[in-house]
C-alpha atoms as a PDB file:
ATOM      1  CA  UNK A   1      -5.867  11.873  23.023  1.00  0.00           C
ATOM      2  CA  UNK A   2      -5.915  14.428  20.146  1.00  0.00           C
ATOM      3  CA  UNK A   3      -2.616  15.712  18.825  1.00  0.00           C
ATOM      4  CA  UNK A   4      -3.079  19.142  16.706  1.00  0.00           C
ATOM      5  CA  UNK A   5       0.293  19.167  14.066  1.00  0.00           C
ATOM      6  CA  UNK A   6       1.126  22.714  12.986  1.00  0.00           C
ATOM      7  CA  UNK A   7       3.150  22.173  10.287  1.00  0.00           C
ATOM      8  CA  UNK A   8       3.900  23.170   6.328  1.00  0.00           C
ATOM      9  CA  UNK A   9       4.812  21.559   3.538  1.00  0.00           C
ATOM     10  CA  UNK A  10       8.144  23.596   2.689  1.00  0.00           C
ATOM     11  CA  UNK A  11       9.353  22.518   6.346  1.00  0.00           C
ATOM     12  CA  UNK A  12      11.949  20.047   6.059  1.00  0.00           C
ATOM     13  CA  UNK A  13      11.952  19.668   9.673  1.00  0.00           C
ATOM     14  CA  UNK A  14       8.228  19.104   9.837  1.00  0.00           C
ATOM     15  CA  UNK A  15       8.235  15.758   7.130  1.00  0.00           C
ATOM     16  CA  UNK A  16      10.998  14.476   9.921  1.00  0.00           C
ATOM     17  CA  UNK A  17       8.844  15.189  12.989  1.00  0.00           C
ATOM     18  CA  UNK A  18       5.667  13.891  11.208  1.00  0.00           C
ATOM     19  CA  UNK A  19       8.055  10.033  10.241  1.00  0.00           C
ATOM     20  CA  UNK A  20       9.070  10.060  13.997  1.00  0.00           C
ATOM     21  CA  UNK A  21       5.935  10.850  15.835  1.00  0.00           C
ATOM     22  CA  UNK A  22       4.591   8.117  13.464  1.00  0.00           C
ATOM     23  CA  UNK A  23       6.962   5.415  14.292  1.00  0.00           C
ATOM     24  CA  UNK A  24       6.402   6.112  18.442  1.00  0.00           C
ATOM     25  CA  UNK A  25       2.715   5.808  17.357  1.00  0.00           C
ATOM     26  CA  UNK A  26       3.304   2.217  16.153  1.00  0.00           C
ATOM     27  CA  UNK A  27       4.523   1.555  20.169  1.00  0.00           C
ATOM     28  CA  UNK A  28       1.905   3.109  21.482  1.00  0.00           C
ATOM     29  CA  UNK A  29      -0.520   1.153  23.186  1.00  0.00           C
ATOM     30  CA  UNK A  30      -2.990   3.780  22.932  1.00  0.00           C
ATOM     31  CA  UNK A  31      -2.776   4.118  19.276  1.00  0.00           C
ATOM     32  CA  UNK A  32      -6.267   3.330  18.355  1.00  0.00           C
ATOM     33  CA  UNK A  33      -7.452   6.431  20.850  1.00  0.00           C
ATOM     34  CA  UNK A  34      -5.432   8.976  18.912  1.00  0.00           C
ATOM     35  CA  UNK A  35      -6.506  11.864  16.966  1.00  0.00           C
ATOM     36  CA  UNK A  36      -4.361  13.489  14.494  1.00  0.00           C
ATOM     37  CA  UNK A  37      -5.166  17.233  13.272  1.00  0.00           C
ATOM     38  CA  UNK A  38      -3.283  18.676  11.064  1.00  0.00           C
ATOM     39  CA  UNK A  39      -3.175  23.261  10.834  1.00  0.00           C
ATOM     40  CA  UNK A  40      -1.264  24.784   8.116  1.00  0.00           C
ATOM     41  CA  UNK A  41       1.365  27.448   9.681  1.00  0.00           C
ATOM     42  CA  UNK A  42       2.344  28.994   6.225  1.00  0.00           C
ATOM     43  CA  UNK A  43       6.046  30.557   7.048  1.00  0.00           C
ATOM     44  CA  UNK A  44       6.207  32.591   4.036  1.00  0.00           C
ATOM     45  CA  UNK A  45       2.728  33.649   2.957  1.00  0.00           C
ATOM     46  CA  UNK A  46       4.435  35.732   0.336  1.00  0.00           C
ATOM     47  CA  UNK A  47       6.986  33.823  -0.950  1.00  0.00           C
ATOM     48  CA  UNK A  48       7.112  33.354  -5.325  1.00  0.00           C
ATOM     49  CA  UNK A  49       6.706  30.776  -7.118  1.00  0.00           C
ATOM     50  CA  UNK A  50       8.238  29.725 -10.593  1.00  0.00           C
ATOM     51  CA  UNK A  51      11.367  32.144 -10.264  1.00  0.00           C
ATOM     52  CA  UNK A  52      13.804  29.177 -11.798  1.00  0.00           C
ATOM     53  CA  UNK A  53      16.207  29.662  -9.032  1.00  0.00           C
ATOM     54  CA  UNK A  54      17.786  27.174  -7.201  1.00  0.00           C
ATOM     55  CA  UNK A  55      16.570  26.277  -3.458  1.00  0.00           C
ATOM     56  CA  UNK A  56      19.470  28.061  -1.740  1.00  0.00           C
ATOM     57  CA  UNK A  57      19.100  31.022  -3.294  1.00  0.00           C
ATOM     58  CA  UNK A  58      15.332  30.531  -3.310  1.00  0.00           C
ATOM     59  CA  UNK A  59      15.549  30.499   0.747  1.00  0.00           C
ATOM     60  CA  UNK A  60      18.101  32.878   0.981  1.00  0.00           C
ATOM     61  CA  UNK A  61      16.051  35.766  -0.090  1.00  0.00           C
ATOM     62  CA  UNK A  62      12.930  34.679   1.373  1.00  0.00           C
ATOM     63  CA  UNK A  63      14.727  34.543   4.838  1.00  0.00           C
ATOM     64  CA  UNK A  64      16.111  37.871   4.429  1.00  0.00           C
ATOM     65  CA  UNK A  65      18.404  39.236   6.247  1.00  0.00           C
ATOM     66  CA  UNK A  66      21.644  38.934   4.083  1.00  0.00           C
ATOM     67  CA  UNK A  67      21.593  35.317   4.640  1.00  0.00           C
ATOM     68  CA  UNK A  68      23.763  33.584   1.588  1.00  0.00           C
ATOM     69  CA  UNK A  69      23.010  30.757  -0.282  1.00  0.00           C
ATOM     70  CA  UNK A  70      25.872  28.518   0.609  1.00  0.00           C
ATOM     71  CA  UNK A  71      24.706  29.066   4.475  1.00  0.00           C
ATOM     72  CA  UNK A  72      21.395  27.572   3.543  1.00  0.00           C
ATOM     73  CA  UNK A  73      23.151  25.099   2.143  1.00  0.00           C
ATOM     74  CA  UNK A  74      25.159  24.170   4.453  1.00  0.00           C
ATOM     75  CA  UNK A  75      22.851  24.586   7.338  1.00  0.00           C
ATOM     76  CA  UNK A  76      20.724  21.830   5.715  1.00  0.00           C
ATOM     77  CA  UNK A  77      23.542  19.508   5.609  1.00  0.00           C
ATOM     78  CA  UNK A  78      22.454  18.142   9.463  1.00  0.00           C
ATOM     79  CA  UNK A  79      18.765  18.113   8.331  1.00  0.00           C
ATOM     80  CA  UNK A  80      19.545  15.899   5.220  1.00  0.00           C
ATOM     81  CA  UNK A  81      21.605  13.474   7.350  1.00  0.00           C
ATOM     82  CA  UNK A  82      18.659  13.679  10.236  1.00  0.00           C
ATOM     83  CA  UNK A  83      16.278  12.601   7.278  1.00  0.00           C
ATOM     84  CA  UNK A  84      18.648   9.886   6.111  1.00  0.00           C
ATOM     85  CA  UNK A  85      18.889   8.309   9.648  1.00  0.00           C
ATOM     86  CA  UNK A  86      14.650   7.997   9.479  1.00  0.00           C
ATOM     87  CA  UNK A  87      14.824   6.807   5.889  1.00  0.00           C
ATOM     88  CA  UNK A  88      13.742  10.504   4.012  1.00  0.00           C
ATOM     89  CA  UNK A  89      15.829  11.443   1.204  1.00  0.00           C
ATOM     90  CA  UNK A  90      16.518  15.043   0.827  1.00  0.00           C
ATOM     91  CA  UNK A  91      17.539  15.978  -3.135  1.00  0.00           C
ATOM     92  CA  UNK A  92      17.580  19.997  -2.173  1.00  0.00           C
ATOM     93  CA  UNK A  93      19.596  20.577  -5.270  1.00  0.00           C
ATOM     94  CA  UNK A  94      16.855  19.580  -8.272  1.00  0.00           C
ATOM     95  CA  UNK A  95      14.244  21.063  -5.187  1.00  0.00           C
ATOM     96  CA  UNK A  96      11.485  23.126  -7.287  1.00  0.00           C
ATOM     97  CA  UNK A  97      11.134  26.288  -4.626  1.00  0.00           C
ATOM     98  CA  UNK A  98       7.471  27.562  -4.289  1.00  0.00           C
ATOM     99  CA  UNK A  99       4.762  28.988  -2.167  1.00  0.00           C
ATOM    100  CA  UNK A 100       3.050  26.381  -0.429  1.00  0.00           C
ATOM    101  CA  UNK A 101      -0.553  28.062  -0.189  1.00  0.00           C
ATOM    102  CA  UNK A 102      -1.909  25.620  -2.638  1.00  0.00           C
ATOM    103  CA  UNK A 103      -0.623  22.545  -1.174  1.00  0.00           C
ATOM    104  CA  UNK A 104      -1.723  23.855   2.103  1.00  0.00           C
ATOM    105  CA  UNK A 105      -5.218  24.186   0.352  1.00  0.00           C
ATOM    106  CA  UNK A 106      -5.345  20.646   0.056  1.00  0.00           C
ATOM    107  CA  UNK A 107      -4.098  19.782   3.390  1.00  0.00           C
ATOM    108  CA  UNK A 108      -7.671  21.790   4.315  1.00  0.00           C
ATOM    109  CA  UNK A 109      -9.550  19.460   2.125  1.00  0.00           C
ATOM    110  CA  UNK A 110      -7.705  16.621   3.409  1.00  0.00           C
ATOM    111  CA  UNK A 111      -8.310  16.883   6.606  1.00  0.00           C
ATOM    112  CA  UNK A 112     -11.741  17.176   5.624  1.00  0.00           C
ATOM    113  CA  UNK A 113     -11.745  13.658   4.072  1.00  0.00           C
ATOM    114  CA  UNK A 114      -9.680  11.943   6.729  1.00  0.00           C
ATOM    115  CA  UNK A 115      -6.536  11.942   4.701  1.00  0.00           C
ATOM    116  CA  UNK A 116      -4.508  14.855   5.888  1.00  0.00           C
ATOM    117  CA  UNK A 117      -1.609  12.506   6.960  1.00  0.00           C
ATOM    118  CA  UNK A 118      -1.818  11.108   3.571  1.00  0.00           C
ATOM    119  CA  UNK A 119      -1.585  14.472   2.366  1.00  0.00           C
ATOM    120  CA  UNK A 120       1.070  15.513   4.494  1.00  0.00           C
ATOM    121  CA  UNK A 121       3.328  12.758   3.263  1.00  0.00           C
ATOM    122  CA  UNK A 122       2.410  12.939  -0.372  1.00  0.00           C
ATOM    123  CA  UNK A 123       3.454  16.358  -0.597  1.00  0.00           C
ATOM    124  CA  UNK A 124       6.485  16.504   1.837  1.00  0.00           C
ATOM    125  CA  UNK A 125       7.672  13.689  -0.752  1.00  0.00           C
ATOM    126  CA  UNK A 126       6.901  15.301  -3.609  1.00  0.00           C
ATOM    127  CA  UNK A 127       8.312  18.788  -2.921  1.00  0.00           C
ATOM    128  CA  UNK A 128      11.966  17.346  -1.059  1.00  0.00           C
ATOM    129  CA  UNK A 129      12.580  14.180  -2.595  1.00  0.00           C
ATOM    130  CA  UNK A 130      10.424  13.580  -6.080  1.00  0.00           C
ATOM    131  CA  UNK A 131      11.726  17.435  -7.437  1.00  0.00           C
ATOM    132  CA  UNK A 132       7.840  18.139  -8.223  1.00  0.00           C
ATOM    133  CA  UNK A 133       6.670  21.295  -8.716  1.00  0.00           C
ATOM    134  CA  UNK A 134       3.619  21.970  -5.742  1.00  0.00           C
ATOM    135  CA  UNK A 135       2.919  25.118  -7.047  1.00  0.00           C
ATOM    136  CA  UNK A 136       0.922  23.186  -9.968  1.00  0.00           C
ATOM    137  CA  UNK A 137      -2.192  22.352  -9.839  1.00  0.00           C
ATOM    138  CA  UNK A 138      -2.194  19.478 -12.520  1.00  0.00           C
ATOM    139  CA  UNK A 139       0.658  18.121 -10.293  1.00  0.00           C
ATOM    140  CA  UNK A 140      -1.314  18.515  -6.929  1.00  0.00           C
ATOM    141  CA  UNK A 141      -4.476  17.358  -8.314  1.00  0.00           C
ATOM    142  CA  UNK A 142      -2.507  14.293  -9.835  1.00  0.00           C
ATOM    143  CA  UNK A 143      -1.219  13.904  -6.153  1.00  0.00           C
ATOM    144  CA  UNK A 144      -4.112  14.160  -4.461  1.00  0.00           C
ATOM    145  CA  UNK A 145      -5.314  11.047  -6.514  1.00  0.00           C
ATOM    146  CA  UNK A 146      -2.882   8.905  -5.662  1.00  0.00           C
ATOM    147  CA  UNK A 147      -3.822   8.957  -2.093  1.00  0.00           C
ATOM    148  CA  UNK A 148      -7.530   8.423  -2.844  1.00  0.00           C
ATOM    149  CA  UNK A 149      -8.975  11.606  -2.688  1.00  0.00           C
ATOM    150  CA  UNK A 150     -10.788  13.278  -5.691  1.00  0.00           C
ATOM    151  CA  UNK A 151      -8.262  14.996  -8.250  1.00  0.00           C
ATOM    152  CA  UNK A 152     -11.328  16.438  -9.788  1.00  0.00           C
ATOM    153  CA  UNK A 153     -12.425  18.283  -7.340  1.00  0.00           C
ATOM    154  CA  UNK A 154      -8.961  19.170  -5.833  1.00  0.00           C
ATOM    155  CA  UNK A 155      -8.375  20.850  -9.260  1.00  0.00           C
ATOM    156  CA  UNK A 156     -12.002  22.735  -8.839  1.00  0.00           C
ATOM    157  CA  UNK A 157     -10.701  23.930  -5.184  1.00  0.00           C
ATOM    158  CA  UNK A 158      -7.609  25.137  -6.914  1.00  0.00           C
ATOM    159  CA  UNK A 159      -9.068  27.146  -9.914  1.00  0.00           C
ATOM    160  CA  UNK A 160     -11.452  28.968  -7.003  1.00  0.00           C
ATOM    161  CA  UNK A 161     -10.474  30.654  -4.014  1.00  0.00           C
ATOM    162  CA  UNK A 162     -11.961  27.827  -1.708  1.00  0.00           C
ATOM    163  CA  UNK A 163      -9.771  27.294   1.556  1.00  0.00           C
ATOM    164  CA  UNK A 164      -7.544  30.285   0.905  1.00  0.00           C
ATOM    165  CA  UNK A 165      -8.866  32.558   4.055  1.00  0.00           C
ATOM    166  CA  UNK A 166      -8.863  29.379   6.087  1.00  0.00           C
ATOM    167  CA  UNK A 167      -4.978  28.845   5.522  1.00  0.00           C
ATOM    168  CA  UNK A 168      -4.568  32.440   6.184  1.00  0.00           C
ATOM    169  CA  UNK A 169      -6.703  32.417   9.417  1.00  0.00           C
ATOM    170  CA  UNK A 170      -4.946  29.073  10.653  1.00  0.00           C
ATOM    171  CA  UNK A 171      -1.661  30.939  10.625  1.00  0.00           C
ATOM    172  CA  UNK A 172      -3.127  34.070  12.278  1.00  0.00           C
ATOM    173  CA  UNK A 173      -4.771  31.293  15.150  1.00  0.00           C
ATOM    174  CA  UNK A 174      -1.579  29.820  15.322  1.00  0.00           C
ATOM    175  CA  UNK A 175       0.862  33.341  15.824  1.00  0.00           C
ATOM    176  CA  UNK A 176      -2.148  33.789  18.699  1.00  0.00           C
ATOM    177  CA  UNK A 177      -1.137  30.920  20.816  1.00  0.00           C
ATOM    178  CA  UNK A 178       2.685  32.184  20.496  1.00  0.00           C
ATOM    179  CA  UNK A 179       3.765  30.108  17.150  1.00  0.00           C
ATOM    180  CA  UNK A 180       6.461  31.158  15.487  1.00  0.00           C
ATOM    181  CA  UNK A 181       7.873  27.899  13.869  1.00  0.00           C
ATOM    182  CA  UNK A 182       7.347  24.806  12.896  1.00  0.00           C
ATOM    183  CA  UNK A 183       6.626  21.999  13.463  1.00  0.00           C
ATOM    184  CA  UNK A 184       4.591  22.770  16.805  1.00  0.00           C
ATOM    185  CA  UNK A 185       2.223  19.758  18.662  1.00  0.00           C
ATOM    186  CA  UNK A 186      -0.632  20.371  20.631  1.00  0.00           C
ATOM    187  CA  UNK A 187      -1.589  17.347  22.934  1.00  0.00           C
ATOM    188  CA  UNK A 188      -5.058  17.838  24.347  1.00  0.00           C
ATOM    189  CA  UNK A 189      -5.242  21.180  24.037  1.00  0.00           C
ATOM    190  CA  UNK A 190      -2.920  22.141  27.177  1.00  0.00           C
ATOM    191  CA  UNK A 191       0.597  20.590  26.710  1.00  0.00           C
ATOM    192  CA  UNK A 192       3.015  22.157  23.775  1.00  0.00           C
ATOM    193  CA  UNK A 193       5.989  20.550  22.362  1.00  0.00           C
ATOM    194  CA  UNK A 194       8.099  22.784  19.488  1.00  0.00           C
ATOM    195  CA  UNK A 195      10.436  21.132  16.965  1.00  0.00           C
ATOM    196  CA  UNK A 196      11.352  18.069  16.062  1.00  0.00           C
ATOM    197  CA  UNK A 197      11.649  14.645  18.608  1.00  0.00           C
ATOM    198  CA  UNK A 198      13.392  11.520  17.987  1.00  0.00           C
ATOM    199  CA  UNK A 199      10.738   8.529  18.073  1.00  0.00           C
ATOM    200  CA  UNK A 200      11.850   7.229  21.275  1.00  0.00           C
ATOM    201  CA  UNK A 201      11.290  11.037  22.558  1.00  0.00           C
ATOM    202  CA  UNK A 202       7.951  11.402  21.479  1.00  0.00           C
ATOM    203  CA  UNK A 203       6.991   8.295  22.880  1.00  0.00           C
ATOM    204  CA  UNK A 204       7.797   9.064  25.893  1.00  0.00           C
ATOM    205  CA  UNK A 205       5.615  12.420  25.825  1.00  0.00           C
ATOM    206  CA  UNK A 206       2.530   9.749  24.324  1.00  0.00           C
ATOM    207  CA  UNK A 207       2.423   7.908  27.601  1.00  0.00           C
ATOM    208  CA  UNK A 208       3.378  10.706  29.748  1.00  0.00           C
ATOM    209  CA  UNK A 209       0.130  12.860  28.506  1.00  0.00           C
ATOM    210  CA  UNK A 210      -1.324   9.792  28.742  1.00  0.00           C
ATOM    211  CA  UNK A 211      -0.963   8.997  32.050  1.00  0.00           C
ATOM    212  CA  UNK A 212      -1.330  12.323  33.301  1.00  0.00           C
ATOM    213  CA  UNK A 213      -4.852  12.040  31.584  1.00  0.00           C
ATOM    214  CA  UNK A 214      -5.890   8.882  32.643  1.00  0.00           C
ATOM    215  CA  UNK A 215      -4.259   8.805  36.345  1.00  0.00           C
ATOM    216  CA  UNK A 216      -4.472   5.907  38.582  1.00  0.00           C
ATOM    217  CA  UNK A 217      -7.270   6.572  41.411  1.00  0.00           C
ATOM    218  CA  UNK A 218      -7.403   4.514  44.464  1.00  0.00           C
ATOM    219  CA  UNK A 219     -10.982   3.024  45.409  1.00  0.00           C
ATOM    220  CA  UNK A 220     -11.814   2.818  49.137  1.00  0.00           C
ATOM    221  CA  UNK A 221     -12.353  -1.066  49.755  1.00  0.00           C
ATOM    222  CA  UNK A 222     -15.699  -2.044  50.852  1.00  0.00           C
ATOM    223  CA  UNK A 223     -16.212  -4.851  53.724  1.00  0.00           C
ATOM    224  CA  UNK A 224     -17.068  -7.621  52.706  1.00  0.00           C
ATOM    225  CA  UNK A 225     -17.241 -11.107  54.767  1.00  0.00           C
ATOM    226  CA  UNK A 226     -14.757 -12.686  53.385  1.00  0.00           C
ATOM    227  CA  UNK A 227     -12.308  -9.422  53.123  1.00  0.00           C
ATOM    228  CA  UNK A 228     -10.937  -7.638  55.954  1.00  0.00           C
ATOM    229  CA  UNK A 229      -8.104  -6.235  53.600  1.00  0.00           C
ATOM    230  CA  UNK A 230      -4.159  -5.951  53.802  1.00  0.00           C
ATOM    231  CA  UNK A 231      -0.610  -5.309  51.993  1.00  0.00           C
ATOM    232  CA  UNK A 232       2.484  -6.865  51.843  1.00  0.00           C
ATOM    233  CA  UNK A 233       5.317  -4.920  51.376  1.00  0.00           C
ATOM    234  CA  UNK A 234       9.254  -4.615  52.422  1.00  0.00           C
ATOM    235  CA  UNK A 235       9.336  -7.800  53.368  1.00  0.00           C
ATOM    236  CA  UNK A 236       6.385  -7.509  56.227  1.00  0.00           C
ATOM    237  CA  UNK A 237       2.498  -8.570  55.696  1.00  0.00           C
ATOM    238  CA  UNK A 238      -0.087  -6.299  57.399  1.00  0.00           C
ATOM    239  CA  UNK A 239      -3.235  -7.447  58.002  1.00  0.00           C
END
């Protein structure tokens, strides 16, 4: 089964989703025959970085629409208690706000390397809970070490334009197939599942995919001499 993740790392939803669908994967029988992808959906491609403002008014601008601070602030009062419940702490107020194209840049790499749930977690971590700025590249290449994957190089990506078109072409790919938010899960390239699932919910959707990709098929019996077949059922045997 391959699950594609469209997610980003300034989604507090998505570092929710991503704990859940993790914890119904530790249930799943089928664990082992799992593929995880993970495509950057940048929401705001043009958001700034290093403004020194706070988170809510950070968000309230890049949302537009004459949305106020204290409603983003308020509105993310059921998200931090959703996180709490899954064991994610939420410190929105020391939050450093910043575009997420870089981080997403590394996600790319990641992925590359087999670590893009590593990568995922490192920097959902980092960005809602640890107050680090991931519009650095010291601190993403520093990061990116920590999970095993060359800071060296991650800093060498980050001083070139390396991966930039691809997170820009993911989100184009993405708006294609009807995305507009995130988090967003493709299972096997034909079912869709938007937002965020408890882990009992998204274990149900593992074995129902599952099932309905691996059905049950009856085989015709063949005769054999000691097998003339029959069923018991309802109380009554048939031979």
């Amino acid at each position: 089964m391959k699950i594609e993740i469209w997610s980003d790392v300034m989604c507090p939803l998505c570092y929710i989703g991503k704990t859940n669908l993790e914890t119904a994967l530790e249930q799943f029988d089928h664990k082992a025959k799992v593929e995880i992808v993970y495509r950057p959906f940048q929401l705001f491609p043009n958001a700034p970085s290093n403004t020194g403002k706070d988170y809510y008014t950070w968000s309230a601008e890049i949302h537009g629409g004459g949305m106020s601070s204290d409603y983003v602030r308020e509105g993310n009062k059921p998200v931090i208690k959703m996180g709490k419940e899954v064991g994610l702490t939420y410190n929105l107020d020391t939050l450093i706000p910043s575009n997420t194209s870089d981080a997403l840049r590394v996600a790319v790499y990641a992925q590359e390397q087999g670590k893009t749930g590593e990568w995922m977690a490192q920097a959902h971590k980092a960005y809602f809970t640890d107050s680090l700025d991931i519009g650095d590249h010291e601190t993403l290449a520093k990061l990116a070490g920590e999970i095993g994957l060359h800071a060296k190089e991650v800093l060498d990506i980050l001083s070139s334009d390396k991966y930039k078109d691809t997170v820009k072409k993911e989100r184009q790919y993405g708006s294609q197939l009807g995305i507009t938010g995130v988090p967003y899960y493709i299972f096997n390239d034909k079912y869709a599942v938007s937002g965020i699932r408890s882990s009992s919910a998204f274990l149900d959707l593992l074995e129902q995919v599952w099932r309905e990709e691996h059905p049950i098929r009856m085989i015709d019996t063949v005769s054999h001499d000691d097998f003339e077949g029959g069923l018991c059922g309802d109380g009554v045997c048939k031979i």
